[in-house]
Protein backbone atom coordinates (compact mmCIF):
# COMPACT_ATOMS: atom_id res chain seq x y z
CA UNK A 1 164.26 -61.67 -56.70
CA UNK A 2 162.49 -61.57 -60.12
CA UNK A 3 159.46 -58.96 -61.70
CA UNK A 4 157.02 -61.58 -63.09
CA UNK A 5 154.08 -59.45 -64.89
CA UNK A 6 151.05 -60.95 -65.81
CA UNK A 7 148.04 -60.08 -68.09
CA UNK A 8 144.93 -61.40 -66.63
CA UNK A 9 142.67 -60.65 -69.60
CA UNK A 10 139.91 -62.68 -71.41
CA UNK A 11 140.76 -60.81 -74.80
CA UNK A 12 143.06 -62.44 -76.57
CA UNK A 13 143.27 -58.65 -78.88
CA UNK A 14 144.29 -57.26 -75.56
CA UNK A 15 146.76 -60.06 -74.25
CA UNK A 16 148.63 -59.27 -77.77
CA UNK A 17 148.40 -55.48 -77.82
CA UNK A 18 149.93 -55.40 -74.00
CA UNK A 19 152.34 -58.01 -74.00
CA UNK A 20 153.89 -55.61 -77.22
CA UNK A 21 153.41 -52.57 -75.24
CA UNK A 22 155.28 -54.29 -71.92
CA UNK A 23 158.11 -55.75 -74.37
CA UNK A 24 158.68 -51.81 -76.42
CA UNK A 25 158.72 -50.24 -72.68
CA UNK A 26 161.29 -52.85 -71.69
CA UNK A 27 158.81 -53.43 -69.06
CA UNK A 28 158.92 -57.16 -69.16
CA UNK A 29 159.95 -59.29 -72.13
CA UNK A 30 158.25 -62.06 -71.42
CA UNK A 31 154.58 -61.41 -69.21
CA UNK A 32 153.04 -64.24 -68.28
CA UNK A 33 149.62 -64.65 -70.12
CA UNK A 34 146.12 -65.60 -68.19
CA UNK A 35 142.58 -65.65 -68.99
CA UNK A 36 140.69 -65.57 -66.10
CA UNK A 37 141.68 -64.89 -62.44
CA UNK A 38 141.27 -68.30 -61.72
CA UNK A 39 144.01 -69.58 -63.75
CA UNK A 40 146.01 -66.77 -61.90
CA UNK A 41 144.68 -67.92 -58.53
CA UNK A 42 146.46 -71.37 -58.93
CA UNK A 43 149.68 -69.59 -60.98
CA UNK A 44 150.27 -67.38 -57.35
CA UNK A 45 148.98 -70.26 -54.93
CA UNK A 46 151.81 -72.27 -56.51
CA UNK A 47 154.13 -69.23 -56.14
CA UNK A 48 153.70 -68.39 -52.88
CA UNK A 49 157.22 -70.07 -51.77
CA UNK A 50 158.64 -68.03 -54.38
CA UNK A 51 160.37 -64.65 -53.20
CA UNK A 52 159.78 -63.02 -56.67
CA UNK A 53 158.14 -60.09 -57.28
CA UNK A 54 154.35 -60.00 -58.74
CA UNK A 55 153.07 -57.31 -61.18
CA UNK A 56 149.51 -58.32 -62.18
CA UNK A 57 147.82 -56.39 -64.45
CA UNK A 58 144.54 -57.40 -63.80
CA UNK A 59 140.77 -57.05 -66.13
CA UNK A 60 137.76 -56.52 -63.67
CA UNK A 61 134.89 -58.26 -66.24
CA UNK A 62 136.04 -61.77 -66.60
CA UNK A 63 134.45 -65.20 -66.89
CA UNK A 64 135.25 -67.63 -64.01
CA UNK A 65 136.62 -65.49 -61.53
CA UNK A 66 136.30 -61.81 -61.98
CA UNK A 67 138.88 -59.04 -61.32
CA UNK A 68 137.29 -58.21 -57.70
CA UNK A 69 137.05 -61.84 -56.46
CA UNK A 70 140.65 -62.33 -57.52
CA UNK A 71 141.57 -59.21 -55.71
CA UNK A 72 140.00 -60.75 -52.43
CA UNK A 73 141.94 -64.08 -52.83
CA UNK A 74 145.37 -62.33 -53.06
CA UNK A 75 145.12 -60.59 -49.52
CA UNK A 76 145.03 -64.05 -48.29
CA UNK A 77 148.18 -65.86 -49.75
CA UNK A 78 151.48 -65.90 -48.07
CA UNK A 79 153.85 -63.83 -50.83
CA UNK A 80 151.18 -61.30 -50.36
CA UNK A 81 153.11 -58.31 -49.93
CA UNK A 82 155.09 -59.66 -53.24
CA UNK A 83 152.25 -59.24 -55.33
CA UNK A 84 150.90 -55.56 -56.71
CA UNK A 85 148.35 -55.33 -58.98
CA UNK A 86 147.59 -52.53 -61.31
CA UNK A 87 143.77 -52.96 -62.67
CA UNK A 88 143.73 -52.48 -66.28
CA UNK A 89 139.46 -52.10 -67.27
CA UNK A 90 137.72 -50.45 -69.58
CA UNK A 91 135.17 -49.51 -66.85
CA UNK A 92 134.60 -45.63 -66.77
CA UNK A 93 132.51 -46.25 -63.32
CA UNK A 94 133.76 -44.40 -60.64
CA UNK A 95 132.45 -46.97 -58.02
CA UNK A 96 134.58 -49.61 -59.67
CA UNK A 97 137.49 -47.15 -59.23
CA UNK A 98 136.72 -46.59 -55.35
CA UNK A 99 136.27 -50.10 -55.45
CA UNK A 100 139.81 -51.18 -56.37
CA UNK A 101 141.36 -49.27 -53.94
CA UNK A 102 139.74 -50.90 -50.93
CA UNK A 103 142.10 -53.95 -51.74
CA UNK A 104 145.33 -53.48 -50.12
CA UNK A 105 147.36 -55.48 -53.07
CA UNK A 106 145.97 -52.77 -55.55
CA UNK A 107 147.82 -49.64 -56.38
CA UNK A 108 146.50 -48.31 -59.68
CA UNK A 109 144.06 -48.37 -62.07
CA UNK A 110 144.65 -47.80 -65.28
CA UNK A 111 142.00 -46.96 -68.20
CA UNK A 112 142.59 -49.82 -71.62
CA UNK A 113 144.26 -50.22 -73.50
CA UNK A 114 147.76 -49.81 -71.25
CA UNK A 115 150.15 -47.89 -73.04
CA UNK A 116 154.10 -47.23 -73.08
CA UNK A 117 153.60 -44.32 -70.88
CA UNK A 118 151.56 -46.15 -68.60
CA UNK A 119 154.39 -48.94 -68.70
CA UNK A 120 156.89 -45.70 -67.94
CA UNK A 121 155.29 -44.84 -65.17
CA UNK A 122 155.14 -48.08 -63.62
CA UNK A 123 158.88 -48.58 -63.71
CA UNK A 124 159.20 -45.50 -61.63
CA UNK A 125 157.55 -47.83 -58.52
CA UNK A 126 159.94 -48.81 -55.66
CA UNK A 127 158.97 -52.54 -55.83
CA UNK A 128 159.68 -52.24 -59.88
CA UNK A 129 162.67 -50.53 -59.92
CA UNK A 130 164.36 -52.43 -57.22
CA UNK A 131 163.42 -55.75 -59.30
C-alpha cells in the first residue's frame, strides 16, 4: 500500500508553495496536483480498486466543485476508509471549521498556507506512518 497526497487547490501560487513544503518535509515527493474537486472526484472514482492510501489536502472555495461537496462525494466511494483528508483554507470562520468535521473522511483543518510543521505533524498519523 502506497501514501498518494494530493493538493486540491485552484491557486496555482499555492499548488507550488505546498508541493515544496510536502517535498522539504519528506512528506511526499511527488503530490498529485488538482484544481478543483471535480477533477479529484474522477482521480478517486478511478482509484477506488486501488488499496493505496489517500491524503487529500483539500481547499474549501473552489470553482466546479467546492471543498464541502467533494467532502460529501468521498463518504460514498468504496476505498473510503483509504482516503483522509486534511482541509487546507484560508477561511477564519468557525462554522466552516464545525463544518468539516461533520464529514467522517475529514480529520484536520489546517489554516494556509501548510507548512513543514504542519507536514511534521501529519506524519505522526497512524494511516501515514504505517504507509
Amino acid at each position: 500500500m502506497e501514501l498518494k497526497v494530493l493538493i486540491v487547490d485552484d491557486n496555482d501560487m499555492i499548488h507550488f508553495l505546498h508541493k515544496e513544503v510536502l517535498e522539504m518535509s519528506d512528506l511526499s515527493q511527488n503530490p498529485l496536483i488538482f484544481s478543483d474537486g471535480k477533477e479529484t472526484l474522477d482521480y478517486l472514482l478511478k482509484s477506488q480498486q486501488s488499496e493505496d492510501a489517500f491524503l487529500v489536502l483539500l481547499d474549501l472555495d473552489m470553482p466546479i466543485m467546492n471543498g464541502f461537496v467533494l467532502l460529501e462525494h468521498l463518504s460514498e466511494l468504496e476505498n473510503s476508509k483509504n482516503i483522509h483528508v486534511v482541509i487546507v483554507s484560508s477561511s477564519v470562520d468557525e462554522k466552516d471549521k464545525k463544518r468539516t468535521f461533520e464529514y467522517v473522511n475529514a480529520i484536520d483543518f489546517i489554516e494556509k498556507p501548510l507548512t513543514i510543521s504542519d507536514c511534521e505533524r501529519l506524519k505522526e498519523l497512524p494511516f501515514v506512518k504505517n504507509n
